[in-house]
C-alpha atoms as a PDB file:
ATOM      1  CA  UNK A   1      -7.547 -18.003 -27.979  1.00  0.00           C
ATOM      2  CA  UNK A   2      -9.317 -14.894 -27.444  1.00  0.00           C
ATOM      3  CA  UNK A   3     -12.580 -13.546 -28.980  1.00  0.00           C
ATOM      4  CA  UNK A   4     -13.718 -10.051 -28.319  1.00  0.00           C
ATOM      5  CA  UNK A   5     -17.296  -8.074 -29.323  1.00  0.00           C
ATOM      6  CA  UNK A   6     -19.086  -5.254 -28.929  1.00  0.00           C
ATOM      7  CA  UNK A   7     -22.968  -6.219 -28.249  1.00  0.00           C
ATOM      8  CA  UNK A   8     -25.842  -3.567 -28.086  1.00  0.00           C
ATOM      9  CA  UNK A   9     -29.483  -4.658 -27.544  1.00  0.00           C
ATOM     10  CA  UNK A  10     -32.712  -3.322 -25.301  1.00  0.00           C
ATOM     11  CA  UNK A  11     -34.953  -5.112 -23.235  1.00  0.00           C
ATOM     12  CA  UNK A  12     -38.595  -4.752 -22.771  1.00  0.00           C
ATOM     13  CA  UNK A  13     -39.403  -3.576 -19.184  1.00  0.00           C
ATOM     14  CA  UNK A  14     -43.385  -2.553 -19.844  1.00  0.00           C
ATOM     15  CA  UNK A  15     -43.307   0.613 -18.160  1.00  0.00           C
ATOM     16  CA  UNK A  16     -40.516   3.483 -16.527  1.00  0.00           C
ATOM     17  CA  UNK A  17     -41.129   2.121 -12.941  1.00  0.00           C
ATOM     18  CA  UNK A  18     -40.051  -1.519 -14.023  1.00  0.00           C
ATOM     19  CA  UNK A  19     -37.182  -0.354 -16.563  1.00  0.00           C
ATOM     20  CA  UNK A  20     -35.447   0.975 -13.331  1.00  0.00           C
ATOM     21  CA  UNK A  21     -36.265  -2.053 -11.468  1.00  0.00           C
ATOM     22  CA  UNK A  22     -34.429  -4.315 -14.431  1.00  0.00           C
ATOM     23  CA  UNK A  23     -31.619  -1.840 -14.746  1.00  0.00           C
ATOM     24  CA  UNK A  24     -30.847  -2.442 -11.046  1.00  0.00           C
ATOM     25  CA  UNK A  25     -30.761  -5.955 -11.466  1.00  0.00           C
ATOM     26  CA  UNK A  26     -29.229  -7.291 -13.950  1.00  0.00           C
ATOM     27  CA  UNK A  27     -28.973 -10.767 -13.111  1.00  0.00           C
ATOM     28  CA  UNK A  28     -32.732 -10.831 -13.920  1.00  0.00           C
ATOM     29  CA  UNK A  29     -32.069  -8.888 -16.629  1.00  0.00           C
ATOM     30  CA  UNK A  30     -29.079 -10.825 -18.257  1.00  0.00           C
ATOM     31  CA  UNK A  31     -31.297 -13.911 -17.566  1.00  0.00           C
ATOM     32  CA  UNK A  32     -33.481 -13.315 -20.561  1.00  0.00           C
ATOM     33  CA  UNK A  33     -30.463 -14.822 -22.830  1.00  0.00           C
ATOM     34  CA  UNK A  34     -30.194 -18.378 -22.300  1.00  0.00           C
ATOM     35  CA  UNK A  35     -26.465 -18.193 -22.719  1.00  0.00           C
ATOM     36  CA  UNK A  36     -25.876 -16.346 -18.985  1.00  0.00           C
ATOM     37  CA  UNK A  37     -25.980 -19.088 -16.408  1.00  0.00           C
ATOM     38  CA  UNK A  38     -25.871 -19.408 -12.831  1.00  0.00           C
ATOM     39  CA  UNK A  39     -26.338 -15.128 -12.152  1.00  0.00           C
ATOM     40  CA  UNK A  40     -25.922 -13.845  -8.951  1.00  0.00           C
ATOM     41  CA  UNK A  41     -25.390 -10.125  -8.151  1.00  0.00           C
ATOM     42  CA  UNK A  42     -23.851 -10.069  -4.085  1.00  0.00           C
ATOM     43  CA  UNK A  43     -22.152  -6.738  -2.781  1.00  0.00           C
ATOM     44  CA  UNK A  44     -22.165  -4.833  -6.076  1.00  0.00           C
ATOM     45  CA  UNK A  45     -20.230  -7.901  -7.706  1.00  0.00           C
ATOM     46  CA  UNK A  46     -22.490  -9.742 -10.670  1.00  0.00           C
ATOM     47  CA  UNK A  47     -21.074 -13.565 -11.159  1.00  0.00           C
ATOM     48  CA  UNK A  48     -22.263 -15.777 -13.464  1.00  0.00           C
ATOM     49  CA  UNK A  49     -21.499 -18.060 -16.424  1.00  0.00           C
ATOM     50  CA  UNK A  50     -21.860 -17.534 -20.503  1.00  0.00           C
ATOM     51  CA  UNK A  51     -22.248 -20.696 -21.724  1.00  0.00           C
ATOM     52  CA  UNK A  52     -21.521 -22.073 -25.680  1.00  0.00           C
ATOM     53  CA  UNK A  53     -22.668 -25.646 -26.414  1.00  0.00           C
ATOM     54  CA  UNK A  54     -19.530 -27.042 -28.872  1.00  0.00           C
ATOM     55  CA  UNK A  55     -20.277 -29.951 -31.196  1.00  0.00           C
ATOM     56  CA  UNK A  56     -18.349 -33.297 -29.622  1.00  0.00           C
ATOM     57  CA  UNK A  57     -17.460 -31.771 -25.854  1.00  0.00           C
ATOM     58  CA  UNK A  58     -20.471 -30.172 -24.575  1.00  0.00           C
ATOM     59  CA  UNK A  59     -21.482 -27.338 -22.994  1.00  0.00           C
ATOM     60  CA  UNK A  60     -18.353 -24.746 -22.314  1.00  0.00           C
ATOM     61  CA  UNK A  61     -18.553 -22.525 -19.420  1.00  0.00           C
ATOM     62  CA  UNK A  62     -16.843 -19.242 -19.174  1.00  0.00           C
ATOM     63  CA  UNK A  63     -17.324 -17.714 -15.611  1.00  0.00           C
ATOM     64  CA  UNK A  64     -16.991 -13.709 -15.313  1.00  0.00           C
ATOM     65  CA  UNK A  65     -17.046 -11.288 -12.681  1.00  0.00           C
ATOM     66  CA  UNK A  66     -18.058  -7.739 -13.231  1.00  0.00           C
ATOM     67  CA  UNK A  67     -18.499  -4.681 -10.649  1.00  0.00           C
ATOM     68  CA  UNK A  68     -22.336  -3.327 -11.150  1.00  0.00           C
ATOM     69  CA  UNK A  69     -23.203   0.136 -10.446  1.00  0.00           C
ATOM     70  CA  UNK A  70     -25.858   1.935 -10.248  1.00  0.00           C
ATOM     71  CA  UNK A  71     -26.304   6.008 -11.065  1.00  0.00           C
ATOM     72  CA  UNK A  72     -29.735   7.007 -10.837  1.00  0.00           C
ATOM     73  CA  UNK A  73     -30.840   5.481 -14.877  1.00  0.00           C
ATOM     74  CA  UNK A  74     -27.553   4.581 -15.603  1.00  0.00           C
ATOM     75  CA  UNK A  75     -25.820   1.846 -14.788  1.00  0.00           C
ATOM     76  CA  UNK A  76     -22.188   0.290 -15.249  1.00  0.00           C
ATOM     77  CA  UNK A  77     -20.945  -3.491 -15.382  1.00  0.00           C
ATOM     78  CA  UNK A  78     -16.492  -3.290 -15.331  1.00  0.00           C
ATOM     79  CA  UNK A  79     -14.870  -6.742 -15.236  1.00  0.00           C
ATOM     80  CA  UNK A  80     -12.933  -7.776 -11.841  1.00  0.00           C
ATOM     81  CA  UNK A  81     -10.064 -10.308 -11.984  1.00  0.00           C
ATOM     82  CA  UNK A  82     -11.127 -14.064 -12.665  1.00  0.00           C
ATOM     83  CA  UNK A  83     -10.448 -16.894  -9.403  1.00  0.00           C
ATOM     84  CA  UNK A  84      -9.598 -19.937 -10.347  1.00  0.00           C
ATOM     85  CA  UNK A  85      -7.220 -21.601 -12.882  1.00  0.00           C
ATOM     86  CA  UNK A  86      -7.938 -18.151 -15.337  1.00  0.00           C
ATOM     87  CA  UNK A  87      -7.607 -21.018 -18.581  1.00  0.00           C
ATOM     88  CA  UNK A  88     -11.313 -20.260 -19.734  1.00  0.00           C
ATOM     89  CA  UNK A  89     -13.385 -16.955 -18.486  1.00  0.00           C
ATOM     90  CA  UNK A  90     -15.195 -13.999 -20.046  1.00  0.00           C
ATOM     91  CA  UNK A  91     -14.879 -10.566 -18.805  1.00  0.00           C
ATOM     92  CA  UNK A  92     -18.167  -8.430 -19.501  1.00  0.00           C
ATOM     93  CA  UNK A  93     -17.949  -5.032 -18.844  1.00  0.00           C
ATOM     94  CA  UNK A  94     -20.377  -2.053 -20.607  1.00  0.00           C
ATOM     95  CA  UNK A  95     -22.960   0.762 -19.982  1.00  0.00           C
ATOM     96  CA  UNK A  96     -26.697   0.446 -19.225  1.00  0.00           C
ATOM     97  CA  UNK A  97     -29.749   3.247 -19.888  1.00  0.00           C
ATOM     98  CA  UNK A  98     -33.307   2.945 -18.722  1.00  0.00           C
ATOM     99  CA  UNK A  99     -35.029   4.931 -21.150  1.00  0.00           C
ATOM    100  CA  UNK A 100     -39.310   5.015 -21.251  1.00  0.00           C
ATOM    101  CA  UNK A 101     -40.132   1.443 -21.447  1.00  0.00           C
ATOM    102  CA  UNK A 102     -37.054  -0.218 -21.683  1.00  0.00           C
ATOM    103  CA  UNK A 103     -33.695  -0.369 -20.595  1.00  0.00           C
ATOM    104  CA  UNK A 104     -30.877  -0.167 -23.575  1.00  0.00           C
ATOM    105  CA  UNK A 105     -27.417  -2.000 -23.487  1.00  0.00           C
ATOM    106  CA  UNK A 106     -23.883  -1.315 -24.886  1.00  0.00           C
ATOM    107  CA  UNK A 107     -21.125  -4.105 -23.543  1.00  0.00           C
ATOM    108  CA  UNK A 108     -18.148  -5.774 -24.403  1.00  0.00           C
ATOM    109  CA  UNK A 109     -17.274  -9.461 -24.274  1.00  0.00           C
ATOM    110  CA  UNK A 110     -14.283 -10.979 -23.812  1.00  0.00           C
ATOM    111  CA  UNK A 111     -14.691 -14.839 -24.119  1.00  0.00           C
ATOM    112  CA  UNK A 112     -10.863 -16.669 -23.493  1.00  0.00           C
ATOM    113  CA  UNK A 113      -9.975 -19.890 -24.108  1.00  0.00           C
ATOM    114  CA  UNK A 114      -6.743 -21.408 -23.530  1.00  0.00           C
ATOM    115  CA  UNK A 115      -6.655 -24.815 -25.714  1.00  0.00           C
ATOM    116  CA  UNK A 116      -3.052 -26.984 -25.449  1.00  0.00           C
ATOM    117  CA  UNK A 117      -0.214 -26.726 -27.892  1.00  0.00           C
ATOM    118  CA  UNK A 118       0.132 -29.347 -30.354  1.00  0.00           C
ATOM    119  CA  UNK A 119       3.555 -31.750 -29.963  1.00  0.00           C
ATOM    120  CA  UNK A 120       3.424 -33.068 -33.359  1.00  0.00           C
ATOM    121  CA  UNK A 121       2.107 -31.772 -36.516  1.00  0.00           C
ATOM    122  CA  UNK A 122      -1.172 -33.446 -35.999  1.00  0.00           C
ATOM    123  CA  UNK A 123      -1.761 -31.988 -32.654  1.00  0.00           C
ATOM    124  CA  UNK A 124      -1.137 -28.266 -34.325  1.00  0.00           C
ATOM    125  CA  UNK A 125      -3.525 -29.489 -36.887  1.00  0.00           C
ATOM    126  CA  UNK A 126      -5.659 -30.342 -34.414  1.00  0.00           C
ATOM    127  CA  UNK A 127      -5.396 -27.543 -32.713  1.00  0.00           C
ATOM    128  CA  UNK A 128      -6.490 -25.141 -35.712  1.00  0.00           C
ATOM    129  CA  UNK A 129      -9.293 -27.274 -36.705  1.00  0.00           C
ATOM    130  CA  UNK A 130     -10.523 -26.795 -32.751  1.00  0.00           C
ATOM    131  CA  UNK A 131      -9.531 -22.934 -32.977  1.00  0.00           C
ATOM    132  CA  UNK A 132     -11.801 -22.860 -36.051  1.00  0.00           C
ATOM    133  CA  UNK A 133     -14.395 -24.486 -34.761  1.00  0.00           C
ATOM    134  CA  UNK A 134     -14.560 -22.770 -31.106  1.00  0.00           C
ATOM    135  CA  UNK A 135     -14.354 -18.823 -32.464  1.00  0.00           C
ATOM    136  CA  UNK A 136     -17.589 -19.914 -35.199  1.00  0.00           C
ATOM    137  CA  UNK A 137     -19.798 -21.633 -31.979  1.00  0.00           C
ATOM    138  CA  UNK A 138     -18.350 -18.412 -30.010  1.00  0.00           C
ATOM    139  CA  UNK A 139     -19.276 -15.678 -33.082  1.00  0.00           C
ATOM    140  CA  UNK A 140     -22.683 -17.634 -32.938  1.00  0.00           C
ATOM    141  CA  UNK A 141     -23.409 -17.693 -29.645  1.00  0.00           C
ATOM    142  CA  UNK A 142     -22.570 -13.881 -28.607  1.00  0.00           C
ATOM    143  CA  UNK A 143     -24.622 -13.012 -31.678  1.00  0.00           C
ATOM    144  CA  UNK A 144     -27.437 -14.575 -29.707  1.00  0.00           C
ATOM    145  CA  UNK A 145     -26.785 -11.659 -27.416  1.00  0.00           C
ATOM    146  CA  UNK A 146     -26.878  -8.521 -30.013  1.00  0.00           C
END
């Protein structure tokens, strides 16, 4: 299962000096939404976790990676390829402006999911009531975001 969305939203920075100093690091920046986890930009590489809290499992975790570059107030997030098992990531790639006071964000997220197939007819019923009920927590939760 796949969920894709375009997200725009600016941040507060207080005055020019600090919007540049939040555009170049957008770990702190990204940090303001509870649902990004566990940030870390290393080597022009930003890692970190969106996280969606599902009724009956818990907390969900969907690790990205994204290349971060900067270009004097202009900077640029562009997915890398996920390590790992690949079955659940997001990808988070998009364009960043400091403008004034604040620094302005257009991005796309890509949230994945793999979930098992159903055997039996009640496992594929299964199945679509958990399909259902994951892409409504994930539509809620990257709403959070715009």
């Amino acid at each position: 299962m796949q969920l894709e969305r375009k997200v725009r939203f600016c941040l507060q920075a207080g005055d020019p000096s600090s919007a540049h100093e939040l555009l170049a690091a957008p770990e702190v920046a990204l940090s303001r939404f509870h649902v990004f986890k566990d940030l870390a930009l290393k080597d022009g590489v930003l890692e970190g976790v969106l996280a969606a809290p599902f009724v009956l499992i818990g907390e969900v975790r969907f690790p990205f990676r994204s290349r971060f570059s900067l270009h004097g107030s202009e900077a640029e997030l562009t997915p890398l390829p996920q390590q790992g098992d690949g079955e659940t990531y997001a990808e988070l790639a998009g364009v960043a402006r400091a403008s004034e006071d604040r620094v302005c964000y257009e991005a796309r997220v890509v949230l994945q999911l793999n979930l098992p197939e159903g055997e039996k007819w009640g496992g594929r019923a299964f199945r679509k009531m958990a399909e259902a009920a994951f892409e409504r927590t994930l539509t809620r939760t990257l709403n959070e975001i715009a």
